[in-house]
Structures are given as structure tokens and as C-alpha cells.
Protein backbone atom coordinates (compact mmCIF):
# COMPACT_ATOMS: atom_id res chain seq x y z
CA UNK A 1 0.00 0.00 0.00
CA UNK A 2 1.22 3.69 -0.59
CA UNK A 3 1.86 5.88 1.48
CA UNK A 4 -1.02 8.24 -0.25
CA UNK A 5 -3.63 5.24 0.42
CA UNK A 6 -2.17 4.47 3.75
CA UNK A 7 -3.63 8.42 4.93
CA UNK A 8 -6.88 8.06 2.67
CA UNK A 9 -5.99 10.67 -0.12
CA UNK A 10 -6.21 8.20 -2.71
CA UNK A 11 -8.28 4.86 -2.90
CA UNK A 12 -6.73 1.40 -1.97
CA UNK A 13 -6.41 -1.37 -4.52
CA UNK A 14 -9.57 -2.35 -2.68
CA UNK A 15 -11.55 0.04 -2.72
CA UNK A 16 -10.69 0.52 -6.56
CA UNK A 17 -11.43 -3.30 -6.83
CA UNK A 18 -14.88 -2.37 -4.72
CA UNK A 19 -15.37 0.66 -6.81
CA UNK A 20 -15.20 -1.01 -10.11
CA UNK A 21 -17.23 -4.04 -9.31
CA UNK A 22 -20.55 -1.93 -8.91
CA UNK A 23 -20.30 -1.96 -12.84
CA UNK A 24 -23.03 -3.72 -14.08
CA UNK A 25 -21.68 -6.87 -15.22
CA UNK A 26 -20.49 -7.13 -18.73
CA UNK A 27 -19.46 -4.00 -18.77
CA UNK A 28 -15.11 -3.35 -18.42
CA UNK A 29 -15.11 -1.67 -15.23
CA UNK A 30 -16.89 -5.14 -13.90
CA UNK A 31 -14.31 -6.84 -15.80
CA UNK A 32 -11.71 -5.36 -14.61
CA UNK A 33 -12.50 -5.34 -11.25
CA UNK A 34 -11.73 -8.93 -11.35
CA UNK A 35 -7.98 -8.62 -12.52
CA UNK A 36 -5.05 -8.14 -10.38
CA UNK A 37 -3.07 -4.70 -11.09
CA UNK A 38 -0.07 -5.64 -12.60
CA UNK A 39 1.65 -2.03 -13.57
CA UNK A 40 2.28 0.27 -10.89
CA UNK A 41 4.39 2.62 -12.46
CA UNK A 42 3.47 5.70 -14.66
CA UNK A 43 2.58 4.25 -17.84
CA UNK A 44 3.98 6.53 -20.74
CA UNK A 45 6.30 4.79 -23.55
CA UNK A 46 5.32 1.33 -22.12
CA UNK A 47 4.84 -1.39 -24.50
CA UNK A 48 1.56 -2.52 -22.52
CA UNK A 49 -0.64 -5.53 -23.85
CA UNK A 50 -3.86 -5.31 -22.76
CA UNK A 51 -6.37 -7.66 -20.77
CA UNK A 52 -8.08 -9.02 -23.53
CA UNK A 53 -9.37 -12.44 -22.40
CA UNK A 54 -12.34 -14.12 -22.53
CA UNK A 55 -15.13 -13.56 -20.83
CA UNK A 56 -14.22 -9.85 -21.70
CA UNK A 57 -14.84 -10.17 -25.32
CA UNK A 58 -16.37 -13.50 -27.42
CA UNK A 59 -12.37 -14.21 -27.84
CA UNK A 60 -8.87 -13.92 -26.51
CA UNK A 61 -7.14 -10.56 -28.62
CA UNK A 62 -3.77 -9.69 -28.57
CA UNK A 63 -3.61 -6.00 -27.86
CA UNK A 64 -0.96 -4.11 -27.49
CA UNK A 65 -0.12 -0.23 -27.24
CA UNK A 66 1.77 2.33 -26.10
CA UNK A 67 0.14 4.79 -23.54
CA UNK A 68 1.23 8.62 -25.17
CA UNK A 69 -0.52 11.07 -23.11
CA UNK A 70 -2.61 11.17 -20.05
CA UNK A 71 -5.68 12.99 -19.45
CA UNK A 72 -7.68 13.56 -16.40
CA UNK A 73 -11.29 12.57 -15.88
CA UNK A 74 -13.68 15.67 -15.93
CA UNK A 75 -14.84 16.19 -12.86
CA UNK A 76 -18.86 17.07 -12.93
CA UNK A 77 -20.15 20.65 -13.61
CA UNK A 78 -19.75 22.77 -10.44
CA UNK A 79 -17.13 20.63 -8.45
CA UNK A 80 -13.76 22.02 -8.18
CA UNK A 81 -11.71 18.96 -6.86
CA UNK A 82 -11.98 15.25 -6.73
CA UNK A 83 -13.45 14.17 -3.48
CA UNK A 84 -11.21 11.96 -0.89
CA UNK A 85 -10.24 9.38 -1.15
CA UNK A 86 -9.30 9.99 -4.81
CA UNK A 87 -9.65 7.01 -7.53
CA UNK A 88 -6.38 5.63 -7.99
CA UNK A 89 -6.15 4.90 -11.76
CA UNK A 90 -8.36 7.51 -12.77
CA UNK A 91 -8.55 8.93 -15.92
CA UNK A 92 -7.48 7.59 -19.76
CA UNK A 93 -4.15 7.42 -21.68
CA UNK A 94 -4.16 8.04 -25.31
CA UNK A 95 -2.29 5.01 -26.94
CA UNK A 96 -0.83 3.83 -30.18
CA UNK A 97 -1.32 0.41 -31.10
CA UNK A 98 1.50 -1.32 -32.30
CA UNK A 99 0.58 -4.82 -32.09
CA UNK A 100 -3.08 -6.43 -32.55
CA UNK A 101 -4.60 -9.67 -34.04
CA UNK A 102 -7.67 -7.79 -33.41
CA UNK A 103 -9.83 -7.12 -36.62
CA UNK A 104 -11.22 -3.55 -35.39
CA UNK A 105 -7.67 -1.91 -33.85
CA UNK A 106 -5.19 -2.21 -36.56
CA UNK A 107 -1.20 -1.79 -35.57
CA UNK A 108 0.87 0.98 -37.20
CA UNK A 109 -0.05 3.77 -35.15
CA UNK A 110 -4.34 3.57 -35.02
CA UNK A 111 -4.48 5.53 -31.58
CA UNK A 112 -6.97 4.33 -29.11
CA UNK A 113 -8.16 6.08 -25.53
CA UNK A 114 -8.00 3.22 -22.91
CA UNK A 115 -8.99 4.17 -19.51
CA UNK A 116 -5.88 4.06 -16.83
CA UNK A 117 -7.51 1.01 -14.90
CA UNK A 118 -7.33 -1.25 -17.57
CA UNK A 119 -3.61 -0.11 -18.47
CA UNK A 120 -2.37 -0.96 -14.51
CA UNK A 121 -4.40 -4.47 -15.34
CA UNK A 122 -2.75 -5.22 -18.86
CA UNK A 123 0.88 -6.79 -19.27
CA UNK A 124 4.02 -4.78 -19.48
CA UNK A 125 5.97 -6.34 -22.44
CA UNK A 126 9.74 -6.25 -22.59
CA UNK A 127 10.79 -6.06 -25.97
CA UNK A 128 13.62 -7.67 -25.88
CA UNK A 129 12.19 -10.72 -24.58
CA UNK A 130 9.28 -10.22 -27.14
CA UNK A 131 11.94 -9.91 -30.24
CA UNK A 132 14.28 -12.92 -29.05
């Protein structure tokens, strides 16, 4: 646990796990909620494949992209800060594919928004490993 979810400023993997799971299910945040975080570092200029597997979608994909910028959720009309304790993989990272055996996300640079709770649940790929 951080030191930031240790003091309550930001939630625990719990209450993120808690958070998601009200979801309705078949929906990602209910999937998610369900997978371990994997990635607990800031995200940018990972190779990251994401959590693709079945029962998420009718079959297992092989995603995977490269978070390029982050961007904060908006925060409802007329509320000036995130209440405590805030959600701890918040927001969405816009990401360039460069790997997919998915028919509808094509590699070679088709950018995709994926929110920041499934990039801490996807797989961070080491391409040196990946090109032996």
C-alpha cells in the first residue's frame, strides 16, 4: 500500500477493486475489477498488452499499445476537486497500437483512448524478450 492510500488521499487497490465491481456486469469496469493490477508505475512509452481475455470479449485478442498522453477525468459541472479518497487509476491514456490480431484496432499507429484502470491491469511487455 502507498503511502497516499495508507492516509486516505487516494483509494486502496480495494476500494478501486470495490469501486469497479458496482459496474453492471459485462461491462469493463466489472471486468476489470476482477484482474489483479499488474503495472504500478506511470505508464507513458510502455509497451503494454492489454487484458483481452475471454469472458471480456467472445475471444482472446492480442492488444498491445503504447500509452502517449494522459488525461484527467472531468470532474462534474460545479465541483472544483476530486473528493477523498481519490480514484487511484483515474482517468485515460491516449495510446498507439502497435501490435493487434484484433480485426477492429489495426497496428501501425491507429491511436486508441484506454482508460488508466485497464492499463495498470494489462501486461508490461519487454521487448527484448518479445523480439528474441
Amino acid at each position: 500500500m502507498s503511502f497516499l492510500s495508507s492516509i486516505g488521499l487516494i483509494e486502496t487497490e480495494e476500494q478501486e477493486r470495490a469501486r469497479l465491481a458496482q459496474a453492471p456486469e459485462g461491462s469493463l469496469n466489472h471486468y476489470l475489477s476482477t484482474r489483479p493490477v499488474t503495472i504500478d508505475e506511470w505508464a507513458k512509452d510502455l509497451l503494454v498488452e492489454l487484458p483481452w481475455q475471454q469472458p471480456r470479449t467472445d475471444r482472446a485478442y492480442r492488444v498491445v499499445v503504447v500509452p502517449i498522453e494522459f488525461r484527467k477525468d472531468a470532474l462534474p459541472e460545479g465541483v472544483e476537486d476530486e473528493p477523498l479518497p481519490r480514484k487511484l487509476h483515474s482517468g485515460s491514456w491516449m495510446c498507439a497500437v502497435v501490435f493487434s490480431d484484433h480485426p477492429g484496432y489495426p497496428a501501425a499507429g491507429f491511436r486508441i483512448d484506454v482508460p488508466a484502470a485497464e492499463i495498470a491491469r494489462g501486461r508490461k511487455v519487454d521487448l527484448t524478450e518479445a523480439l528474441a
